[in-house]
Structures are given as C-alpha cells and as structure tokens.
C-alpha atoms as a PDB file:
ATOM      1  CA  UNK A   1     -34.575 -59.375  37.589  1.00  0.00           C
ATOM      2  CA  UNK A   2     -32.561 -56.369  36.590  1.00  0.00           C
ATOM      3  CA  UNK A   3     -29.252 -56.318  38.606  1.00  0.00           C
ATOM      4  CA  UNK A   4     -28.261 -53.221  40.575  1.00  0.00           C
ATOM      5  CA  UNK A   5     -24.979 -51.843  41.530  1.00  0.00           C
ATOM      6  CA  UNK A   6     -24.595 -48.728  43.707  1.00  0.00           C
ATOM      7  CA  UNK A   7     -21.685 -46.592  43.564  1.00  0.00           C
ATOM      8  CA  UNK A   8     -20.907 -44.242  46.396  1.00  0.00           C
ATOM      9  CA  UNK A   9     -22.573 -45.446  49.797  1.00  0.00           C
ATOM     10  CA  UNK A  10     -23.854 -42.228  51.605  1.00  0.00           C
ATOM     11  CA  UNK A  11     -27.061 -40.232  52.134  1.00  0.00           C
ATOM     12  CA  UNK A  12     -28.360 -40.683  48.279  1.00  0.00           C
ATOM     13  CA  UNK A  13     -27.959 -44.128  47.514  1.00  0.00           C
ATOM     14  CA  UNK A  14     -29.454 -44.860  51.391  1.00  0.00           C
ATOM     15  CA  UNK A  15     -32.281 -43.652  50.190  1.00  0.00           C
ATOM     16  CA  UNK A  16     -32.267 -45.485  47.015  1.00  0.00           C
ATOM     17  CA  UNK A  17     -31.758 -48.925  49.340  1.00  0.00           C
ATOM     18  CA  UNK A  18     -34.697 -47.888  52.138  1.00  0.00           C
ATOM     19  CA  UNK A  19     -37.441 -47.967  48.836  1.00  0.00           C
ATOM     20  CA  UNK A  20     -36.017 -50.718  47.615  1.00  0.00           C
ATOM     21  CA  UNK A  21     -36.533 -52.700  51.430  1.00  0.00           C
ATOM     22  CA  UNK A  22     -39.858 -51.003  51.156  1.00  0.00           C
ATOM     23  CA  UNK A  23     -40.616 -52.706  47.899  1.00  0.00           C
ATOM     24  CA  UNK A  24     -40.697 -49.761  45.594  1.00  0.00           C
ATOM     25  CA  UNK A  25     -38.388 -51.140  43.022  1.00  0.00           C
ATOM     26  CA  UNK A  26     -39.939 -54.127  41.794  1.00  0.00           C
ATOM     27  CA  UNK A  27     -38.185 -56.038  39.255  1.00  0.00           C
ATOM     28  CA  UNK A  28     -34.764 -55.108  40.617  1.00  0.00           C
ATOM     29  CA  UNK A  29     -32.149 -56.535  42.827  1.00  0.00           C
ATOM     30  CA  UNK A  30     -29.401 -54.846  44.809  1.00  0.00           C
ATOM     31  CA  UNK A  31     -26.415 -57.576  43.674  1.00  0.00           C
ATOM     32  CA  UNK A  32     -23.447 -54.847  44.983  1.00  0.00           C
ATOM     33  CA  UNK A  33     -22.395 -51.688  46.491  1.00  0.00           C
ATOM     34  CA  UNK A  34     -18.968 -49.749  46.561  1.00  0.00           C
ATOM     35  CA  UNK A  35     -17.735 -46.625  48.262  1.00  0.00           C
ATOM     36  CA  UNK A  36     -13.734 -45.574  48.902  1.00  0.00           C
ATOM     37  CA  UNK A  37     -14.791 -45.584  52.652  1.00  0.00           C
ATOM     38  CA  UNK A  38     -14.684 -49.083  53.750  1.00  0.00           C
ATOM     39  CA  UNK A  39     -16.874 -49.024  56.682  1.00  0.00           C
ATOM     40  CA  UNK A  40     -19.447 -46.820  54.672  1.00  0.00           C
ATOM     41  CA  UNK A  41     -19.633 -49.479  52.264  1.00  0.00           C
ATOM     42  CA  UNK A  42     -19.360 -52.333  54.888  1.00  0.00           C
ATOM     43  CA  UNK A  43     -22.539 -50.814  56.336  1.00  0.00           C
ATOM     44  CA  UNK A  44     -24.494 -50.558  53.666  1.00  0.00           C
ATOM     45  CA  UNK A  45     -24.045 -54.038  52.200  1.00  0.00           C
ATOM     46  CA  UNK A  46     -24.366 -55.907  55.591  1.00  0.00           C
ATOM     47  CA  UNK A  47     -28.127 -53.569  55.878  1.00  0.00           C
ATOM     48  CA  UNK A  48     -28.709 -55.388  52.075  1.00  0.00           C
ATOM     49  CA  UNK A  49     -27.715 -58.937  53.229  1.00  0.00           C
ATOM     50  CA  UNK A  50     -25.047 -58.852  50.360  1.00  0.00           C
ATOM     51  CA  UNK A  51     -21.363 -59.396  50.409  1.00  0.00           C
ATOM     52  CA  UNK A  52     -19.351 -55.356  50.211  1.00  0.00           C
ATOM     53  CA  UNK A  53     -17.542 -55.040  47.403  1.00  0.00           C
ATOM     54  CA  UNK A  54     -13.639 -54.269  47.821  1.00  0.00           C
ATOM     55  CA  UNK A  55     -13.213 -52.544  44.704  1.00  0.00           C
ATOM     56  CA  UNK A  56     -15.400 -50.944  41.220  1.00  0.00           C
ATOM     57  CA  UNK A  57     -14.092 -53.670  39.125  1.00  0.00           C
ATOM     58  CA  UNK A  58     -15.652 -56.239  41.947  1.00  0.00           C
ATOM     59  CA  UNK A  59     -18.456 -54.397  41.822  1.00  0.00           C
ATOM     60  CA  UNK A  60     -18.757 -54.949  38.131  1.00  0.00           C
ATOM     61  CA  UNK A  61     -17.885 -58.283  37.899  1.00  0.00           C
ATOM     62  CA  UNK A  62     -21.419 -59.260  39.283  1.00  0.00           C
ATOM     63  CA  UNK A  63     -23.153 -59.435  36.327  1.00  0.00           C
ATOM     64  CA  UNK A  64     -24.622 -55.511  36.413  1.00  0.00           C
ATOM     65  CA  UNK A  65     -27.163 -54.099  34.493  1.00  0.00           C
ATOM     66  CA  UNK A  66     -27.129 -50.642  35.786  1.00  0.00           C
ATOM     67  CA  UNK A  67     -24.872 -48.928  38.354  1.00  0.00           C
ATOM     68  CA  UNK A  68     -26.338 -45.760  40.398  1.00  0.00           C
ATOM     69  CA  UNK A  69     -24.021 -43.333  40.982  1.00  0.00           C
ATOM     70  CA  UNK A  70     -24.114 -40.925  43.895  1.00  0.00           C
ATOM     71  CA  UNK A  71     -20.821 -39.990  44.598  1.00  0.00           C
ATOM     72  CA  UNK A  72     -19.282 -35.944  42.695  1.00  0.00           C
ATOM     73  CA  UNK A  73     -18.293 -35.192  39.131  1.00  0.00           C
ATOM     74  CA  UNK A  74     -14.994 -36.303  39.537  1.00  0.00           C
ATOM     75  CA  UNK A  75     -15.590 -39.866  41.339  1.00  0.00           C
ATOM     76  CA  UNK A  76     -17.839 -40.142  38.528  1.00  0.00           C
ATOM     77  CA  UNK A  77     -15.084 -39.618  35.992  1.00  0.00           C
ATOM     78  CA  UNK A  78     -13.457 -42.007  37.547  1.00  0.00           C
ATOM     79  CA  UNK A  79     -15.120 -44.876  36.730  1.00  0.00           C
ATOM     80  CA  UNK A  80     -17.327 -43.846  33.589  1.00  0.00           C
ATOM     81  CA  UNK A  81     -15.528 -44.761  30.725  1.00  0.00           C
ATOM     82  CA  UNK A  82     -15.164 -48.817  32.678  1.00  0.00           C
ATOM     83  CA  UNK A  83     -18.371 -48.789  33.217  1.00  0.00           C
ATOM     84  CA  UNK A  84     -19.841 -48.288  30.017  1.00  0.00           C
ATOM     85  CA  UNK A  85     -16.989 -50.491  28.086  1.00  0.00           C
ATOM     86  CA  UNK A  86     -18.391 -53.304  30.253  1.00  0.00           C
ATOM     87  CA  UNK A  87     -21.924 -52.649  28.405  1.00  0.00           C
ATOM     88  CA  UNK A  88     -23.103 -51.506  31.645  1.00  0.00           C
ATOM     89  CA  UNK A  89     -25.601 -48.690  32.318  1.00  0.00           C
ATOM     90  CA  UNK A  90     -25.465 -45.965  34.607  1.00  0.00           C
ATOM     91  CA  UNK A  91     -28.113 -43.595  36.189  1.00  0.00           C
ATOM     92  CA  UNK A  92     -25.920 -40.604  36.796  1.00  0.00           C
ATOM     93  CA  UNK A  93     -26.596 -38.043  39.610  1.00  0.00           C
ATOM     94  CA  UNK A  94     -23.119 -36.010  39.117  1.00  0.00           C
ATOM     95  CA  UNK A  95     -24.022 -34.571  36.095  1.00  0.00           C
ATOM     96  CA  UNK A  96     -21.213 -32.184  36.575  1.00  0.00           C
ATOM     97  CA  UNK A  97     -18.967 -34.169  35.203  1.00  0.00           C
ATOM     98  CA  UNK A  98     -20.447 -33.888  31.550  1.00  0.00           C
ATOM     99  CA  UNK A  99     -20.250 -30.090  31.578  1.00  0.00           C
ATOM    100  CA  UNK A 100     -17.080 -30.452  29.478  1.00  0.00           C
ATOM    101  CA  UNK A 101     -18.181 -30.875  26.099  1.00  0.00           C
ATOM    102  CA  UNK A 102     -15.303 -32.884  24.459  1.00  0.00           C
ATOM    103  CA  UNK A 103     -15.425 -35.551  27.421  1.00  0.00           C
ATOM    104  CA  UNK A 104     -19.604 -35.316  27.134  1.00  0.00           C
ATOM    105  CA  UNK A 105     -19.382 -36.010  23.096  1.00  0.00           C
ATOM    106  CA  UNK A 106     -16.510 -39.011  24.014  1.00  0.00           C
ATOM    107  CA  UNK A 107     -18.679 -40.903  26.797  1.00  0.00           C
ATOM    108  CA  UNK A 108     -21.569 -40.481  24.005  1.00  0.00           C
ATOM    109  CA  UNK A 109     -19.694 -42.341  21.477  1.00  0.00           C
ATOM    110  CA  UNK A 110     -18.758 -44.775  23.776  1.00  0.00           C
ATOM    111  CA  UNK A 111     -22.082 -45.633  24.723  1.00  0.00           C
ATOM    112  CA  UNK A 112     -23.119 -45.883  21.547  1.00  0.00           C
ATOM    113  CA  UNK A 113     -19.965 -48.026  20.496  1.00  0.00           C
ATOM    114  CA  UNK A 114     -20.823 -50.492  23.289  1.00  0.00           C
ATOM    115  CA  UNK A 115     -24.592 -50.028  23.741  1.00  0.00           C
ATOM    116  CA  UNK A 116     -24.932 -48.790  26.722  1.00  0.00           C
ATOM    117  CA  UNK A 117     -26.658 -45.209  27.963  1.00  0.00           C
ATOM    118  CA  UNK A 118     -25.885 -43.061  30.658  1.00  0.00           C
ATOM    119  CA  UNK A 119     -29.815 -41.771  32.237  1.00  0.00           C
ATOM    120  CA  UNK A 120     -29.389 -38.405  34.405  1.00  0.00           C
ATOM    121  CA  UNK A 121     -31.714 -38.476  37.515  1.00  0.00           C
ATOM    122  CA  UNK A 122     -33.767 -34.992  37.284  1.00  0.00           C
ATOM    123  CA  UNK A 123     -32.824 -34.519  41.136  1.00  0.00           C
ATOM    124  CA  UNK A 124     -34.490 -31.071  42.019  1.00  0.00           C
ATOM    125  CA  UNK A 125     -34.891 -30.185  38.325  1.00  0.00           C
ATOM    126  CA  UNK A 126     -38.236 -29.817  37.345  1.00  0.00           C
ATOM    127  CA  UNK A 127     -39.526 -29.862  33.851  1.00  0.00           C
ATOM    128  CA  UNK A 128     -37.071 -32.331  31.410  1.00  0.00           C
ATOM    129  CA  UNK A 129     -39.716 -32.819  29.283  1.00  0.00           C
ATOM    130  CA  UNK A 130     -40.680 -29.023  28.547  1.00  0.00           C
ATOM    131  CA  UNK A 131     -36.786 -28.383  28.457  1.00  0.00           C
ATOM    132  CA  UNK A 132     -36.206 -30.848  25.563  1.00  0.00           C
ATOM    133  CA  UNK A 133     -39.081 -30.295  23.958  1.00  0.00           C
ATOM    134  CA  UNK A 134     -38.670 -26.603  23.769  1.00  0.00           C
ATOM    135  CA  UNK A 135     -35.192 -26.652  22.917  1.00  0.00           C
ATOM    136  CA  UNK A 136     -36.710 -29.059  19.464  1.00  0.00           C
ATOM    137  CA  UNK A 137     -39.157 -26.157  18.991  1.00  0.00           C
ATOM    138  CA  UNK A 138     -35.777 -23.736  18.799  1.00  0.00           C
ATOM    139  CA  UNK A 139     -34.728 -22.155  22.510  1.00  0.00           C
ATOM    140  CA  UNK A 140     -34.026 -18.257  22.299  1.00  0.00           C
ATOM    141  CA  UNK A 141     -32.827 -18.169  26.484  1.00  0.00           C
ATOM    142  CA  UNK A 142     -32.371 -20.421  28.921  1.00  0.00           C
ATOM    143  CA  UNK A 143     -31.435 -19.888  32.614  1.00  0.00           C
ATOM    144  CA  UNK A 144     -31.522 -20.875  36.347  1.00  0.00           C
ATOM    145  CA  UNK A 145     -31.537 -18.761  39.233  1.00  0.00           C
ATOM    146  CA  UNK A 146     -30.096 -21.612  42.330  1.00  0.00           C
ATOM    147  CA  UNK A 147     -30.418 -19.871  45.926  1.00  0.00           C
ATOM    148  CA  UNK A 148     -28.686 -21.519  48.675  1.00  0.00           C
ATOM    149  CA  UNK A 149     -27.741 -20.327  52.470  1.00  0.00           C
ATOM    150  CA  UNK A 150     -23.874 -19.348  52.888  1.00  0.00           C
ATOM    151  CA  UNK A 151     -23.373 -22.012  54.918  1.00  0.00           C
ATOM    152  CA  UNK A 152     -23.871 -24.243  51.659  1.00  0.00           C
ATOM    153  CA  UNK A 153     -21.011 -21.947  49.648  1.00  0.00           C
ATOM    154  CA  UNK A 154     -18.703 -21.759  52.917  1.00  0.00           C
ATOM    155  CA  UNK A 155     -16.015 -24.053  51.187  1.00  0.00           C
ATOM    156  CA  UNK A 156     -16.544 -22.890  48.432  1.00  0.00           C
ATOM    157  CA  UNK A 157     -14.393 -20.180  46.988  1.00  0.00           C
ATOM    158  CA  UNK A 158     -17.833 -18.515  46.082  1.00  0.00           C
ATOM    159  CA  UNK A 159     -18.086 -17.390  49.784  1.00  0.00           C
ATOM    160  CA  UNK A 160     -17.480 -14.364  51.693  1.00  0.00           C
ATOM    161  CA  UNK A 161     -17.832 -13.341  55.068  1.00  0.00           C
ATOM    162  CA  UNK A 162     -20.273 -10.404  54.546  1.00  0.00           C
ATOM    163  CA  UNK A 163     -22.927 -12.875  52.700  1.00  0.00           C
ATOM    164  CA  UNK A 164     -23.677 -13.891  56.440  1.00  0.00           C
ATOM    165  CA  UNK A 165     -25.436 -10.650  56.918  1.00  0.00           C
ATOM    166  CA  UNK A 166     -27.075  -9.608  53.681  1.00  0.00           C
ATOM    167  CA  UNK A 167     -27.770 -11.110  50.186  1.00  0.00           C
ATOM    168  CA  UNK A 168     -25.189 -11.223  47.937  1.00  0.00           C
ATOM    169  CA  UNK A 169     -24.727 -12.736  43.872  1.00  0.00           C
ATOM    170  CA  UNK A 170     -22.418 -15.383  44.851  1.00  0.00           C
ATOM    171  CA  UNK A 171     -21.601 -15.963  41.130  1.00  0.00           C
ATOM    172  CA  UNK A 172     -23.452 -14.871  37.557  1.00  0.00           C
ATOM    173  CA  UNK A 173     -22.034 -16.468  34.182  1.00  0.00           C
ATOM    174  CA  UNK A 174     -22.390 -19.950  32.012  1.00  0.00           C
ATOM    175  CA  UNK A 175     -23.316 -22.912  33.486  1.00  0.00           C
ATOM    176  CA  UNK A 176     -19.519 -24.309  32.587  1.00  0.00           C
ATOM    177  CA  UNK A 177     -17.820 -21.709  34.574  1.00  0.00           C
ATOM    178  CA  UNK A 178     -20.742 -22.707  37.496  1.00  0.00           C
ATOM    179  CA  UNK A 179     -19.329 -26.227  38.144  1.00  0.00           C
ATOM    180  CA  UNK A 180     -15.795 -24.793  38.144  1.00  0.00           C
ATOM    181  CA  UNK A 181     -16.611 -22.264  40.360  1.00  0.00           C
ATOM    182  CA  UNK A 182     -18.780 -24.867  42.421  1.00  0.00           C
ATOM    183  CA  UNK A 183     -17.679 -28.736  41.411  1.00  0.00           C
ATOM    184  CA  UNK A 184     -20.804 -30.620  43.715  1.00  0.00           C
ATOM    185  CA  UNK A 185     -23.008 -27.843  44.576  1.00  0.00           C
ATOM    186  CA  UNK A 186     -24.345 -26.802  40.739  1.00  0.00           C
ATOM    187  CA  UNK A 187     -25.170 -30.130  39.182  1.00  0.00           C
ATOM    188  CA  UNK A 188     -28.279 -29.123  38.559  1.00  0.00           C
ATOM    189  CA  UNK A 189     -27.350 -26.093  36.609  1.00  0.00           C
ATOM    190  CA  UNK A 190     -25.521 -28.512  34.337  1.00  0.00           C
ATOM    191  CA  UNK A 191     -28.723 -30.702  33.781  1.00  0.00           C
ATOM    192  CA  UNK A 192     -30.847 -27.587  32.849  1.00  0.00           C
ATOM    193  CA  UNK A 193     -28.061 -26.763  30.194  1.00  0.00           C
ATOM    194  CA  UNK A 194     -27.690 -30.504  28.510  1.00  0.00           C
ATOM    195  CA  UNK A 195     -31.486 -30.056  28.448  1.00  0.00           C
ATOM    196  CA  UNK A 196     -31.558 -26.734  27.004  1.00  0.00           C
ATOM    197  CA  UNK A 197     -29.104 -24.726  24.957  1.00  0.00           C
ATOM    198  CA  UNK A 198     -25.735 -26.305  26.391  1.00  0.00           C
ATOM    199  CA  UNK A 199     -22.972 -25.536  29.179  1.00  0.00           C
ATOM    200  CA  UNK A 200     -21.703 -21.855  27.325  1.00  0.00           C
ATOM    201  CA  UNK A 201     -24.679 -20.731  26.461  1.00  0.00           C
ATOM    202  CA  UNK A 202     -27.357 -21.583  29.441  1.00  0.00           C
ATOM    203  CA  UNK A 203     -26.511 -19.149  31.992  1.00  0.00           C
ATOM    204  CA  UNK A 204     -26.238 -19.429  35.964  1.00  0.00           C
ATOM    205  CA  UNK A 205     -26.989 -17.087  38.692  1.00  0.00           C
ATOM    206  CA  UNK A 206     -26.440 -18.015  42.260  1.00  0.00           C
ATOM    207  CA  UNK A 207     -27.447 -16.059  45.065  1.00  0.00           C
ATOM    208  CA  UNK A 208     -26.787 -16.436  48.526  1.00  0.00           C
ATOM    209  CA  UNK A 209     -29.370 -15.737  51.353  1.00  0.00           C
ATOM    210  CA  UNK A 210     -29.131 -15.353  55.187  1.00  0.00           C
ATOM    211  CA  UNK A 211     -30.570 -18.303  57.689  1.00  0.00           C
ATOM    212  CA  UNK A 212     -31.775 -19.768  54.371  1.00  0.00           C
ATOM    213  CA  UNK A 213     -32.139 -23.801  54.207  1.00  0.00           C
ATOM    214  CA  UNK A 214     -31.765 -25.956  51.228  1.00  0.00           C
ATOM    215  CA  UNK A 215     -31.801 -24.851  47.636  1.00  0.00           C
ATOM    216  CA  UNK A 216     -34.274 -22.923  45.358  1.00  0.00           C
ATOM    217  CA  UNK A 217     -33.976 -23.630  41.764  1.00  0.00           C
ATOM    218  CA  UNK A 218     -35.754 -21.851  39.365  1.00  0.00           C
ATOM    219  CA  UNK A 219     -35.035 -22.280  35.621  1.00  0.00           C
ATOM    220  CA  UNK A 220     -36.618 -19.713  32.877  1.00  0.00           C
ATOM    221  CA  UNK A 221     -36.673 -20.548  29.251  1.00  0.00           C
ATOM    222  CA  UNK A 222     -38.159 -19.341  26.030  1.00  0.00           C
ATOM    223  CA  UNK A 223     -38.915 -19.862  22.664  1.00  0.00           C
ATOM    224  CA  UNK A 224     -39.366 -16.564  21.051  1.00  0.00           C
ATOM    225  CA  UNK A 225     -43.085 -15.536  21.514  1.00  0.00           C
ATOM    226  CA  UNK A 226     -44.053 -18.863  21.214  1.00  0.00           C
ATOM    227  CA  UNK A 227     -43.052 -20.789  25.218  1.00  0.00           C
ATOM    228  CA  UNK A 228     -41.989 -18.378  27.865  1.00  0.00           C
ATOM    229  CA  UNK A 229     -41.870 -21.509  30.809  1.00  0.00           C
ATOM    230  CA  UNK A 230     -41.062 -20.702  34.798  1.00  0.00           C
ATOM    231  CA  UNK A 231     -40.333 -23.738  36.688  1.00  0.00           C
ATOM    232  CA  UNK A 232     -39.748 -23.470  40.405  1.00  0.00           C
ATOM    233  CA  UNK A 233     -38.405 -26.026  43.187  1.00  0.00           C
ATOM    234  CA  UNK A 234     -37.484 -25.725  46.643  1.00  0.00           C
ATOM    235  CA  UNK A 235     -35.938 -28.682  48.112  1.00  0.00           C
ATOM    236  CA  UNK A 236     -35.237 -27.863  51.818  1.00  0.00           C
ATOM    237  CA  UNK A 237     -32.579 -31.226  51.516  1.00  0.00           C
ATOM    238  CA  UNK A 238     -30.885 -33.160  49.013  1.00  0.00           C
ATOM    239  CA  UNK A 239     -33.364 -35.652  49.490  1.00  0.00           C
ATOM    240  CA  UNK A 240     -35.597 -35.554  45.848  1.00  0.00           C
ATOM    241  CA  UNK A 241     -32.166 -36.416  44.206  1.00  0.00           C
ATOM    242  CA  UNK A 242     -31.990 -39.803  46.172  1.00  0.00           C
ATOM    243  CA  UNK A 243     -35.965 -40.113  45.592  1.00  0.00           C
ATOM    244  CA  UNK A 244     -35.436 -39.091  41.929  1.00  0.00           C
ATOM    245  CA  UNK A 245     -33.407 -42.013  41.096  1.00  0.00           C
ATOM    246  CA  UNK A 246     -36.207 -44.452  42.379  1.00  0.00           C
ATOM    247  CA  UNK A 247     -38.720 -42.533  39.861  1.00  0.00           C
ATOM    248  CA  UNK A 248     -36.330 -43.260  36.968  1.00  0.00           C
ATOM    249  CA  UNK A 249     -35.968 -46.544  38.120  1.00  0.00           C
ATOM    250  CA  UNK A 250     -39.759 -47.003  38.308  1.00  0.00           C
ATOM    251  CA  UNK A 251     -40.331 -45.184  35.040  1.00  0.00           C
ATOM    252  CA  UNK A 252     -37.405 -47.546  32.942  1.00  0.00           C
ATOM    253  CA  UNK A 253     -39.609 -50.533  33.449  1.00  0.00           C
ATOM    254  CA  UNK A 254     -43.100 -49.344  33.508  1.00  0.00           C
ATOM    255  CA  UNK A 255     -45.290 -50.541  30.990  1.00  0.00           C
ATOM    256  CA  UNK A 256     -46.673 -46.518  31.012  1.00  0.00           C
ATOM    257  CA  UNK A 257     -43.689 -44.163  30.469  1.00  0.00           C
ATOM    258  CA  UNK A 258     -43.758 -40.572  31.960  1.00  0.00           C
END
C-alpha cells in the first residue's frame, strides 16, 4: 500500500478523504493528517479512524510516501524543502509558491538530489498535455483570461468598490506579478505558465464580473501557424481541485497512464 499524508485539513483534502471512504483510491492508505488548526485536524483524523498528528515532522515520521498538500503558497513553503529531504513526495495544489523562479529551480534540484518529485494537481486547468506538448513544438503566446465575482477579490487589494456594479480588469500583466497581486486566488495562472512559456512571460488577465459565481479560466496558446489551442473551464466551486488530486492519484498507479 502506498502511504498517504495530508497536509492542510479543510474543504480540499475533505474531499480527497470522502473518495478515499468511497473506495476510489485503491492501493492507498490515509496513515496521517496535519493542519495548524487543532480541532480541524482533530476532526479529520478521528472521521479516518487514525491518530491526528501534532506537528509536520509527526506527520512525516509515519513512514510517507506522498503528502497532499492543500493548504496556500506560503504554508506550502513552509514545509517543502523537509518534505522532499525526507525522500518524500508531494502532490502540490499551491502552485503559487513555485512562481519564483530561483526557489522553483532550488526545490528541482532538491528533488532530484534526494529522489523525490513534486506532481501539481491540474485543479481547474484544462489541457497539461497540449500545454507541454506545444511548448516542445516552440510556444509563440501563451495566456489566461481567470473571471471571478468581486466578492472573490474583496480582500484582495485587486478590489474596488465600483466592480460591484459593472465589469472591471481587476489586474492585466505576467503571471509572477498575478500571485503577488493575488497570493491564493491565481494558482492556476501559475500552472498554465510552468506549463507553457514561464511566470514573466505567460501573461494574466483577470476580470471581475457582477453576481458572478466561481471562476472561469480560459487559457489561449499558440505555436506560430502551426497550434492556435482555446481551452475553457468554469468551475462554479473549488471543488475539481480537491477531485483533481484523486485523478492524479488514480492516474500514478494505473497500469494505463492518461
């Protein structure tokens, strides 16, 4: 059995522990879980049958294979660089927190150095494959339009009063500036640029939309003449990110790989 460890205890990893009750990750086994909040993580280990763990380093001390993290970029920081020196692997849904490149090319080495990897869960981005592969075949643009409701910016320092009553560009530039601009709310934008042309040069426009709910992504790219590609999602919640790590899961030990 491959050993699970989930870090960060709310909505996402839930998910991840309701398929796994239901049976859809076969092969695995939930050995620990770890949030900051201690009755968050009390919960969720006491709904597993498992003892909660009172710190990371408890956490991996039970003999993990991979950890899932669902926490923000900076959480994620936090405990990156531990995890991996422990040989351990990590499916990674704060992909914000590789959007600086010298920390991104320091956690590669390191998982090299101690073979480990670090797998990013597709969330609401659609498409890795075409990404990838057309940014082999030579990418001449890359982009992602992300709408969201201004309730979703409102503590953000994207937001503004007046976006309540009309639409409104709540911010246009490279996906790096994004997750400055927006640390938990543009991860996505961050996964279409290490898929694509990179943080400085994959750009990011986010618009803002009266009464709407959830988030639209929809990432452009194009090879010349040769790939012009469109790939739309609407996700009304967060919920495909959750569901997204149970595909990877699923896919990492499939005899047929998607």
């Amino acid at each position: 059995m491959i050993r699970l460890g989930l870090y960060g205890c709310g909505h996402l990893n839930k998910i991840v522990v309701d398929c796994y009750k239901k049976g859809l990750l076969e092969g695995y086994e939930i050995v620990g879980c770890y949030s900051r909040t201690t009755e968050s993580r009390c919960e969720m280990a006491n709904s597993l049958g498992i003892k909660p763990c009172d710190s990371y380093d408890e956490l991996l001390d039970r003999n993990i294979d991979y950890i899932v993290e669902a926490t923000n970029p900076q959480a994620s920081k936090d405990i990156l660089e531990k995890t991996i020196n422990r040989h351990v692997n990590v499916i990674l849904l704060s992909i914000g927190a590789l959007a600086d490149e010298g920390y991104y090319a320091k956690i590669k080495d390191l998982c090299v150095k101690n073979n480990a990897k670090i797998h990013l869960a597709s969330g609401a981005i659609s498409g890795f494959e075409v990404l990838r592969t057309a940014r082999i075949m030579g990418l001449t643009k890359a982009g992602l339009t992300n709408t969201k409701g201004p309730r979703a910016l409102s503590r953000s320092i994207l937001y503004k009063p007046e976006m309540n009553d009309k639409e409104a560009v709540a911010f246009s530039g490279s996906a790096y500036e994004a997750i400055q601009n927006l640390p938990t709310g543009i991860n996505v934008g961050v996964a279409t640029a290490l898929a694509t042309m990179g943080v400085f040069d994959t750009t990011i426009l986010i618009q803002s939309k009266p009464g709407f709910i959830g988030d639209s992504q929809c990432i452009d790219i194009e090879c010349g003449d040769e790939i012009k590609a469109h790939l739309d999602v609407y996700s009304r919640t967060s919920d495909i990110a959750g569901y997204s790590v149970v595909a990877l899961l699923q896919n990492l030990i499939s005899p047929i790989v998607f």
